[in-house]
C-alpha atoms as a PDB file:
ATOM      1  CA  UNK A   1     -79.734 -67.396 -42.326  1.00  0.00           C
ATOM      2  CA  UNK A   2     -80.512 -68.061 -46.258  1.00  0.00           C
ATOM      3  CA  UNK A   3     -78.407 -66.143 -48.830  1.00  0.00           C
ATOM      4  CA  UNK A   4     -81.164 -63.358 -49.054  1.00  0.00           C
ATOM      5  CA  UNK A   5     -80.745 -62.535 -45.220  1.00  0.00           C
ATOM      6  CA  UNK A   6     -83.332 -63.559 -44.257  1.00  0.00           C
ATOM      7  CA  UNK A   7     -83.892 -64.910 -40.450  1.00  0.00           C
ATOM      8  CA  UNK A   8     -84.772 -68.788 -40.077  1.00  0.00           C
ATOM      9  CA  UNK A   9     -86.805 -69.311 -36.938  1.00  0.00           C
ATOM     10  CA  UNK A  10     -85.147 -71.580 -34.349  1.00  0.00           C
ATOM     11  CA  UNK A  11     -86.940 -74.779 -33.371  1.00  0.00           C
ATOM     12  CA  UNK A  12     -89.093 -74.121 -30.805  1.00  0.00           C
ATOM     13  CA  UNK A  13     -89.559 -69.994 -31.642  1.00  0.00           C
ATOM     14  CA  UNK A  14     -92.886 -68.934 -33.404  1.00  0.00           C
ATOM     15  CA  UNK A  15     -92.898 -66.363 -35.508  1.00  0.00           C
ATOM     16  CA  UNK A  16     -94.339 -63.562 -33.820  1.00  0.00           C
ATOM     17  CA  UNK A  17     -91.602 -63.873 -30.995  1.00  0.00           C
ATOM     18  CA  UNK A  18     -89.107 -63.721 -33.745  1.00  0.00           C
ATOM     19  CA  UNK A  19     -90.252 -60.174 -34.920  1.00  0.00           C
ATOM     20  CA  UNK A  20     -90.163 -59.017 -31.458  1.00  0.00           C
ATOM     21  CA  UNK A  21     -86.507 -59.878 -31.277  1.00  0.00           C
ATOM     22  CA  UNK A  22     -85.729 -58.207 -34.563  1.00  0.00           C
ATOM     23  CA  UNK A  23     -87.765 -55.212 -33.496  1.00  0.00           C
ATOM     24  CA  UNK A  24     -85.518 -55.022 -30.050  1.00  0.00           C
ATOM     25  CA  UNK A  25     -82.002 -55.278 -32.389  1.00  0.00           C
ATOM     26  CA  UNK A  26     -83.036 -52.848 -34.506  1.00  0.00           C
ATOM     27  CA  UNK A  27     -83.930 -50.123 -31.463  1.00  0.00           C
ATOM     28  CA  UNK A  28     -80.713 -50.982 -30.149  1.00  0.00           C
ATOM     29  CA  UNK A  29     -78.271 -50.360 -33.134  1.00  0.00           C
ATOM     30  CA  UNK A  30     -80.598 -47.553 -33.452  1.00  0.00           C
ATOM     31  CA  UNK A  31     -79.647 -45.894 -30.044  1.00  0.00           C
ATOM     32  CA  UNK A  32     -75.732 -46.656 -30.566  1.00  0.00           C
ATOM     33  CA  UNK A  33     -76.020 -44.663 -33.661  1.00  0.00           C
ATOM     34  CA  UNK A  34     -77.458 -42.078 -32.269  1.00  0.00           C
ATOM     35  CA  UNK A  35     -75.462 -41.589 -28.891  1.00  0.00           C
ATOM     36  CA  UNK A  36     -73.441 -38.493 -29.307  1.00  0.00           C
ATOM     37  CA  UNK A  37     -69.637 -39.308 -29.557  1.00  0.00           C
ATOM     38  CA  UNK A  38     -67.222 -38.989 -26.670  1.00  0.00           C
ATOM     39  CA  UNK A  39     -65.382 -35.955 -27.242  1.00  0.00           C
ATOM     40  CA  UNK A  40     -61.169 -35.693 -26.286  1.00  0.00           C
ATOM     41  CA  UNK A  41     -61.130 -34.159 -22.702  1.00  0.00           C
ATOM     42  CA  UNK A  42     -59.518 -30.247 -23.912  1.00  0.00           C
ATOM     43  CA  UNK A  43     -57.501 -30.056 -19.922  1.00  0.00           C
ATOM     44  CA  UNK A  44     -55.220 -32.919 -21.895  1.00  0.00           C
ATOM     45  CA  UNK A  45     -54.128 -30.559 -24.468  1.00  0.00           C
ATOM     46  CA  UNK A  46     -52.508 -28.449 -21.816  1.00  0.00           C
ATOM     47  CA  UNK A  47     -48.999 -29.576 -21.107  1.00  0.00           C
ATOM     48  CA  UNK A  48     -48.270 -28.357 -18.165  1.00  0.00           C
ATOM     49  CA  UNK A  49     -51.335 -27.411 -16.230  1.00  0.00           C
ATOM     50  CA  UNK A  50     -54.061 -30.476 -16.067  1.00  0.00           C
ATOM     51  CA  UNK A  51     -56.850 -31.075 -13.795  1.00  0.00           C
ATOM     52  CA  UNK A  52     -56.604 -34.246 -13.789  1.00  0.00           C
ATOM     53  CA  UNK A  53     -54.562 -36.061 -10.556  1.00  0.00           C
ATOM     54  CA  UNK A  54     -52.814 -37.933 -13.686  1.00  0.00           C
ATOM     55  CA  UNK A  55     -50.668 -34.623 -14.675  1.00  0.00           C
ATOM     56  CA  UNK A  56     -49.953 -33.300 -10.896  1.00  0.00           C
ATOM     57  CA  UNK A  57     -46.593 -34.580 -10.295  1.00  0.00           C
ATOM     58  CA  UNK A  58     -45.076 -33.115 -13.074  1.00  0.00           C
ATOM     59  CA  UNK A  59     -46.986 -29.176 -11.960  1.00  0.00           C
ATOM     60  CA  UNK A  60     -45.425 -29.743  -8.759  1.00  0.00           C
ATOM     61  CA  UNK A  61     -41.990 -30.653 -10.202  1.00  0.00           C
ATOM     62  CA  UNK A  62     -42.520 -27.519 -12.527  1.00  0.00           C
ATOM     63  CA  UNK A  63     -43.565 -25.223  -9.156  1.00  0.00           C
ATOM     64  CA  UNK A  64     -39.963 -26.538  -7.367  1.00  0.00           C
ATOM     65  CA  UNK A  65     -37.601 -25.714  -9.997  1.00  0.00           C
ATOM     66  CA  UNK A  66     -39.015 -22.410 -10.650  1.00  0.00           C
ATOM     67  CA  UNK A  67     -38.219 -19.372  -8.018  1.00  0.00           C
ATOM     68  CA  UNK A  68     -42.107 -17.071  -7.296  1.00  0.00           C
ATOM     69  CA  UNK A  69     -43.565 -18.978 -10.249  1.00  0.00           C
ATOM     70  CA  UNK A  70     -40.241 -17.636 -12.600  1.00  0.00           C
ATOM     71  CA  UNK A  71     -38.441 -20.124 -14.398  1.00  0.00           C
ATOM     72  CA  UNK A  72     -34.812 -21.032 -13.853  1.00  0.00           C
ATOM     73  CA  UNK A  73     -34.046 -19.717 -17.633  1.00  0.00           C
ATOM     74  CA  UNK A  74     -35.326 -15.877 -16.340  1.00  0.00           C
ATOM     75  CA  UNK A  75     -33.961 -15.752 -12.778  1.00  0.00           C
ATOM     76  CA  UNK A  76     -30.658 -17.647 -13.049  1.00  0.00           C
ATOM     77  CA  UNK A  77     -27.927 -15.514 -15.306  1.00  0.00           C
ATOM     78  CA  UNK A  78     -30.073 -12.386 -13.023  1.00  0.00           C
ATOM     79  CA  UNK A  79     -28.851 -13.958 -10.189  1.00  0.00           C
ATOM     80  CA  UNK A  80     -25.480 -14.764 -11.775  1.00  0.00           C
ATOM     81  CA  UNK A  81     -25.453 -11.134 -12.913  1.00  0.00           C
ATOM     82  CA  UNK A  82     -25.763  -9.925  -9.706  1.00  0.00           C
ATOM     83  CA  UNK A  83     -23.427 -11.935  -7.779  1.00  0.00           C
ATOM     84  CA  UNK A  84     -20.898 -11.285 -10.389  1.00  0.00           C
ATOM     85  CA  UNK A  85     -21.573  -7.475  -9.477  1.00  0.00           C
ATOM     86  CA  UNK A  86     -21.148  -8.019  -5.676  1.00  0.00           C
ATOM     87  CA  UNK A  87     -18.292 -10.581  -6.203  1.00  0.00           C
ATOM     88  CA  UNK A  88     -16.098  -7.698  -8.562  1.00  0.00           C
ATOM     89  CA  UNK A  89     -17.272  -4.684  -5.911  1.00  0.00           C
ATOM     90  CA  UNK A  90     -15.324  -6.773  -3.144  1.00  0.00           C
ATOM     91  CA  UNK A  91     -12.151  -7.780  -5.170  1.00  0.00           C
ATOM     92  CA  UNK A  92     -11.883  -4.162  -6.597  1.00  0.00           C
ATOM     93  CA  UNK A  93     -12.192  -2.526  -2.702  1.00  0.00           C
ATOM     94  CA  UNK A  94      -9.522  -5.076  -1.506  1.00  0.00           C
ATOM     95  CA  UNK A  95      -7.107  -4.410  -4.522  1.00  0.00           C
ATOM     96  CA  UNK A  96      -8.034  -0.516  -4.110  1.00  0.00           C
ATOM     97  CA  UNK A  97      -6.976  -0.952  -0.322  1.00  0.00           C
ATOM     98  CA  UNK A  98      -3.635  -3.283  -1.090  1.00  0.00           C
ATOM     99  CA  UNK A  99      -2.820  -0.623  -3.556  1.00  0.00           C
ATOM    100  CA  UNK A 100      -3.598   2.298  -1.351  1.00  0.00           C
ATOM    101  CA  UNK A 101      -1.145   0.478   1.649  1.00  0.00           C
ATOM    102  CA  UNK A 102       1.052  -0.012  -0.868  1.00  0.00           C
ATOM    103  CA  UNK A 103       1.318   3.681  -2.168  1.00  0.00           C
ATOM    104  CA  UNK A 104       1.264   4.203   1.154  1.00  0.00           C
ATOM    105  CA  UNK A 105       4.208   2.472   1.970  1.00  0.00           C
ATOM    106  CA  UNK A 106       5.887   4.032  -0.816  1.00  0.00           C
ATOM    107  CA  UNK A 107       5.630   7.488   0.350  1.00  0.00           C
ATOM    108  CA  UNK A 108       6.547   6.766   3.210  1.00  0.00           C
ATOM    109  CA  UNK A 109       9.975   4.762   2.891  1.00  0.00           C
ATOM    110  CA  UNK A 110      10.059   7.516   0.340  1.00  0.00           C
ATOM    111  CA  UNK A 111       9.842  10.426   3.212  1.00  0.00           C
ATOM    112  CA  UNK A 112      11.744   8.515   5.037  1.00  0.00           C
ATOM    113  CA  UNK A 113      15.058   8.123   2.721  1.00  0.00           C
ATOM    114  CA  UNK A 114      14.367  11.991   2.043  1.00  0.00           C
ATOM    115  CA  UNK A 115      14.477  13.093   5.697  1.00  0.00           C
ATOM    116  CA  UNK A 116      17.813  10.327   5.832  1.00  0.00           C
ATOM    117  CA  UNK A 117      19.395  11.695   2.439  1.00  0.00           C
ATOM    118  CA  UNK A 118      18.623  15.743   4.041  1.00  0.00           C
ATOM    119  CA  UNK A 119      20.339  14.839   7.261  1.00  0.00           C
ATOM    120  CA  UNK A 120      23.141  12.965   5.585  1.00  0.00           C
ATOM    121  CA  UNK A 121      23.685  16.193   3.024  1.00  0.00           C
ATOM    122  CA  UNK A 122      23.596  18.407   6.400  1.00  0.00           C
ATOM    123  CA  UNK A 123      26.265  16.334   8.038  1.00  0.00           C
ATOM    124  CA  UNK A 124      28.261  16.530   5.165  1.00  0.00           C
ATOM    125  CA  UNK A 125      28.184  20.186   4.160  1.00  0.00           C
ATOM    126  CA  UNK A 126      28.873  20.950   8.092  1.00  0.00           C
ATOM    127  CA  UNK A 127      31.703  18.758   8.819  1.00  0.00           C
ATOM    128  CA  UNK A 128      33.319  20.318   5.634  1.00  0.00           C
ATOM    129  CA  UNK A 129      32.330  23.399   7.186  1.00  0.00           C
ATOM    130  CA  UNK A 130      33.458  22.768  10.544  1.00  0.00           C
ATOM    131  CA  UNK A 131      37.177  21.449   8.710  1.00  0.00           C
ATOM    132  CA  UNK A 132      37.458  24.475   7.377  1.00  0.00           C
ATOM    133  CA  UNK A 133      36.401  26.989  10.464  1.00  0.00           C
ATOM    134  CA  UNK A 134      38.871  25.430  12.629  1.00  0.00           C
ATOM    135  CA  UNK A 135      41.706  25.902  10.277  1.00  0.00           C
ATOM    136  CA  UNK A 136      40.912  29.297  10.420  1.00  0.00           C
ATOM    137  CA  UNK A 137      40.593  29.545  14.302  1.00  0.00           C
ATOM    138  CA  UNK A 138      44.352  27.963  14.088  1.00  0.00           C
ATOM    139  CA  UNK A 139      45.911  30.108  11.947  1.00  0.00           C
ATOM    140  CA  UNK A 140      44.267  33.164  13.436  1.00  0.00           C
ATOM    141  CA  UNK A 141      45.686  32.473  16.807  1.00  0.00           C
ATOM    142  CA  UNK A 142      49.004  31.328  15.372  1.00  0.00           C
ATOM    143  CA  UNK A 143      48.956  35.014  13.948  1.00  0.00           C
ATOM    144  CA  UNK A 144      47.654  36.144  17.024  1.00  0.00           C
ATOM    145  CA  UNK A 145      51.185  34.678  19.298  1.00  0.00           C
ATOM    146  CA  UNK A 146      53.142  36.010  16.166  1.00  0.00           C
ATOM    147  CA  UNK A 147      52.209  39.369  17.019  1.00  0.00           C
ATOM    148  CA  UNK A 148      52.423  39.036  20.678  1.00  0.00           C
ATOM    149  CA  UNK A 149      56.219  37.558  19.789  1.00  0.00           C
ATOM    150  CA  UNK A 150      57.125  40.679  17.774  1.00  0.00           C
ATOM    151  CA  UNK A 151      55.722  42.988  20.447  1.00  0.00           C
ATOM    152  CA  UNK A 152      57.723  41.350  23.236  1.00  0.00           C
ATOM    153  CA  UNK A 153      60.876  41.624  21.304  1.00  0.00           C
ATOM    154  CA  UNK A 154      60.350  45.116  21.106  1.00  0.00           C
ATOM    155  CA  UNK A 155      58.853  46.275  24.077  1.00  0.00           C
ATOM    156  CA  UNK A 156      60.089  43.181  26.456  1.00  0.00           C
ATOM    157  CA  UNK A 157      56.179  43.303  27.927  1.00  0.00           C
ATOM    158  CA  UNK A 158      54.008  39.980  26.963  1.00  0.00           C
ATOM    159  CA  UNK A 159      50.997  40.917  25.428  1.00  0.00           C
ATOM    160  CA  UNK A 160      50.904  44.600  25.963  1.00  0.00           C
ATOM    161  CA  UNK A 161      50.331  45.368  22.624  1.00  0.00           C
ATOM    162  CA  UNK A 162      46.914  45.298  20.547  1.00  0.00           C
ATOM    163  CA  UNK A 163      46.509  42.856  18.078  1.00  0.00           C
ATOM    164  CA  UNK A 164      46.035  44.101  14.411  1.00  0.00           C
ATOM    165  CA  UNK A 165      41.986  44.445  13.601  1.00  0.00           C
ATOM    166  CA  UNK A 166      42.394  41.987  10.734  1.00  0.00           C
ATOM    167  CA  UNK A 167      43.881  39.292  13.190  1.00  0.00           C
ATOM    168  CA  UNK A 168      41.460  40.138  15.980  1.00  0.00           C
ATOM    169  CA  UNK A 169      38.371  40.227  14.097  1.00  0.00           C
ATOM    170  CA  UNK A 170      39.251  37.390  12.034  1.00  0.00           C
ATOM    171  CA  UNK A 171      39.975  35.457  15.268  1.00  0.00           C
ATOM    172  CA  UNK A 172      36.432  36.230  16.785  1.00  0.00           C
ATOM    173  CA  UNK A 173      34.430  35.392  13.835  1.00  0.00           C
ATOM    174  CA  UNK A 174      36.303  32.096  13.495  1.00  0.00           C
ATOM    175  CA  UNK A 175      35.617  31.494  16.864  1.00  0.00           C
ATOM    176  CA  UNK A 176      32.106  32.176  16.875  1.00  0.00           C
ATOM    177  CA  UNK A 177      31.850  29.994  13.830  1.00  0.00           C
ATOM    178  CA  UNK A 178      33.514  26.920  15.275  1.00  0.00           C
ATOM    179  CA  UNK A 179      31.505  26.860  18.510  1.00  0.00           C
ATOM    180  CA  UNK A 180      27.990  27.357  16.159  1.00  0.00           C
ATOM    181  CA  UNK A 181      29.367  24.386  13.781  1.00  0.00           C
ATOM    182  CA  UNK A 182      30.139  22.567  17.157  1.00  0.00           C
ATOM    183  CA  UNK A 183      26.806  22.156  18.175  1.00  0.00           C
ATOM    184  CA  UNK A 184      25.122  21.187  14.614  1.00  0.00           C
ATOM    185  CA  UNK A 185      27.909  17.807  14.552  1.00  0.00           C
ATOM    186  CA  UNK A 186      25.812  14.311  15.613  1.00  0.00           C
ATOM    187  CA  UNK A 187      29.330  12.632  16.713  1.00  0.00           C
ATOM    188  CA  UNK A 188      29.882  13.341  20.021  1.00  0.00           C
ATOM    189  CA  UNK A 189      33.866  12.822  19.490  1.00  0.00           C
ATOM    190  CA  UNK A 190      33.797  15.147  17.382  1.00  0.00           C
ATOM    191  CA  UNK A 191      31.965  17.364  19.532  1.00  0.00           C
ATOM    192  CA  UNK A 192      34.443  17.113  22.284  1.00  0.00           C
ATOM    193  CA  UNK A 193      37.593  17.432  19.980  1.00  0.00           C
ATOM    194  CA  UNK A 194      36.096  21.345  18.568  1.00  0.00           C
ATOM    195  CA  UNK A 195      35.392  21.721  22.061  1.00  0.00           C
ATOM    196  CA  UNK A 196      38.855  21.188  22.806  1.00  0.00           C
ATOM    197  CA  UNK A 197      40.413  23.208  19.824  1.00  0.00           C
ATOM    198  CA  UNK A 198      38.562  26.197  21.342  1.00  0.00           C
ATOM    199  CA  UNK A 199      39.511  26.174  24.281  1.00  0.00           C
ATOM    200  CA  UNK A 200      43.202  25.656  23.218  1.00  0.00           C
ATOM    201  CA  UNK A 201      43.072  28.701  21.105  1.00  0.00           C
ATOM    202  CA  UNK A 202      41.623  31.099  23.460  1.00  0.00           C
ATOM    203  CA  UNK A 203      44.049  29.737  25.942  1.00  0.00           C
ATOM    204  CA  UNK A 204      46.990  30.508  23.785  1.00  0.00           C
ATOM    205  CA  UNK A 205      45.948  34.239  22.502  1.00  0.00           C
ATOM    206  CA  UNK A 206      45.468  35.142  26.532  1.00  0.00           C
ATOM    207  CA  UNK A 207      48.729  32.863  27.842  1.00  0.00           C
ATOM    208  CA  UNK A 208      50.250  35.397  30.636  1.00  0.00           C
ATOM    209  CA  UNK A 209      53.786  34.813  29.036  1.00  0.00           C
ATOM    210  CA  UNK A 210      55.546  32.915  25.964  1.00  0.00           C
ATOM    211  CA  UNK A 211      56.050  29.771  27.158  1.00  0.00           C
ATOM    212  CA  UNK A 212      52.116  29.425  28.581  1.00  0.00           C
ATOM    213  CA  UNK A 213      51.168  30.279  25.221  1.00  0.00           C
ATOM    214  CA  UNK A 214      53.790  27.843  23.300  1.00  0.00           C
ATOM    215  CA  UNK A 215      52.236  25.161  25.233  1.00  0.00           C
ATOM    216  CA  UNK A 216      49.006  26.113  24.301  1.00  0.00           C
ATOM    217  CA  UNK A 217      49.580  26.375  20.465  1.00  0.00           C
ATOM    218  CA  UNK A 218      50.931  22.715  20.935  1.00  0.00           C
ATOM    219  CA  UNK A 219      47.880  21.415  22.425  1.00  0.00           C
ATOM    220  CA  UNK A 220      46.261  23.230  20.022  1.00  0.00           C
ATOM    221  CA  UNK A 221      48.271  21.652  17.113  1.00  0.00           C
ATOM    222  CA  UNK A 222      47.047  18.156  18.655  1.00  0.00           C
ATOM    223  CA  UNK A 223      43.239  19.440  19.128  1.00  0.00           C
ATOM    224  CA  UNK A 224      43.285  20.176  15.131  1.00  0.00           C
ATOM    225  CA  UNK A 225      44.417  17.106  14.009  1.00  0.00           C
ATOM    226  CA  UNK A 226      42.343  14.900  16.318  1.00  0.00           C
ATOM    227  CA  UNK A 227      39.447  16.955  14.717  1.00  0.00           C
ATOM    228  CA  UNK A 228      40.371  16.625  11.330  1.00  0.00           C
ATOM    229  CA  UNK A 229      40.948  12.558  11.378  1.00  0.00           C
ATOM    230  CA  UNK A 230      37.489  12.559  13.098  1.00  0.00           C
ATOM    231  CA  UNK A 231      35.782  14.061  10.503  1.00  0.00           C
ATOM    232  CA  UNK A 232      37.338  12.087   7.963  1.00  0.00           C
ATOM    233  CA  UNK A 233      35.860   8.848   9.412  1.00  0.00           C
ATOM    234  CA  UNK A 234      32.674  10.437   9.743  1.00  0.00           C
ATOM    235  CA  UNK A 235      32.326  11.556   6.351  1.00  0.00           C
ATOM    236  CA  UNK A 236      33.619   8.319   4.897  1.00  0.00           C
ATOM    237  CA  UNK A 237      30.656   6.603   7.362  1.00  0.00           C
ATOM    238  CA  UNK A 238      28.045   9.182   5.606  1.00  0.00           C
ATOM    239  CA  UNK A 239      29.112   8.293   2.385  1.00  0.00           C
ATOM    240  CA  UNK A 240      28.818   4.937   3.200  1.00  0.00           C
ATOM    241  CA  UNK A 241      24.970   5.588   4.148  1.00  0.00           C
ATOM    242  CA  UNK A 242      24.433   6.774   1.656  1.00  0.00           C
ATOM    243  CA  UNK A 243      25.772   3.932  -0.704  1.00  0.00           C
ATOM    244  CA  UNK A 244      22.910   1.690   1.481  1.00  0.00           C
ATOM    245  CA  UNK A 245      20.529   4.397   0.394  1.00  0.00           C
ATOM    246  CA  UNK A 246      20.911   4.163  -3.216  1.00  0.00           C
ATOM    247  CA  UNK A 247      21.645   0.410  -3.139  1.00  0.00           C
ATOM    248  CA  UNK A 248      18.449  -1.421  -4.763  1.00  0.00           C
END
């Protein structure tokens, strides 16, 4: 090639041959100029969605960590929400039942000490009671042999004379009393020692002469005090319930 560009023909290479040649360059560049460009495939701009086998993996890793096509980000704190919801419904229906047994429990040790307190108040107000009665069946059947004594002086007959109304209707109710109070006492000792007084009483107000009924007034000196250091120790046991009771 000279320094104007133009072609020197090769040894061997006439000159018409060489003008083909140029000819067949010149088509050529020609055609590469021409040939429309290869345009950037557009399913590569998509990041996540290709058609291309190059791009599949990742859609399928996409597909698994999504739940119905719904990314973790949208269906997880749902699910979390949810759970959360079911979790606190259980705890709450268990604490709501402990608290329910324990309310439960409550009432009833609470029912229970009541009933225990009522029947320890109902002891107590009916052994006082009973104290009480049977101090008045004594002394209304000491009257009573007082007034059979005076009567026999006079008339020298054992118990031919009425008693006075206040003595014999005192007598009657105190009796009536005592055997009612009798059956309301738990202690069976105590039971048996009324018992006892009652029947030493009405022994000693129908005694067929003085002695019989001096014997009976002793007996029923002895029924009285067995009764009344009975009830003592039962009260002092009730009061000693009833310390438990109020104990924390």
């Amino acid at each position: 090639m000279s320094q104007q560009g133009e072609l020197i023909p090769a040894a061997g290479v006439s000159r018409g041959r060489l003008s083909e040649i140029a000819k067949l360059g010149t088509l050529d560049a020609v055609k590469q100029n021409s040939a429309p460009q290869s345009v950037e495939n557009p399913w590569n701009l998509l990041p996540t969605c290709s058609r291309t086998s190059r791009t599949a993996p990742d859609t399928v890793r996409q597909l698994e960590n999504s739940m119905f096509g719904i990314s973790p980000q949208v269906w997880f704190p749902i699910v979390t929400l949810i759970a959360g919801a079911i979790l606190k419904a259980v705890f709450d229906a268990i604490n709501d039942a402990r608290l329910a047994n324990r309310e439960r429990q409550a009432r009833k040790e609470q029912r229970t000490d009541s009933i225990r307190e009522g029947r320890v108040n109902f002891q107590r107000s009916t052994l006082l009671e009973l104290q009480d009665v049977a101090v008045q069946v004594a002394r209304f059947t000491a009257q009573s042999n007082f007034q059979d004594i005076l009567a026999y002086k006079k008339t020298g007959v054992w118990k031919r004379q009425p008693l006075s109304d206040d003595v014999n209707e005192g007598y009657r109710k105190a009796q009536v009393q005592l055997k009612l109070l009798r059956v309301r006492i738990r202690d069976a000792e105590l039971r048996r020692f009324a018992d006892d007084l009652s029947k030493s009483c009405a022994w000693a107000v129908l005694a067929a002469d003085e002695p019989s009924a001096n014997a009976q007034l002793l007996s029923m000196s002895s029924h009285l005090d067995g009764l009344q250091e009975r009830a003592g120790q039962v009260l002092r046991s009730l009061d000693e319930d009833e310390d438990k009771l109020l104990a924390p």
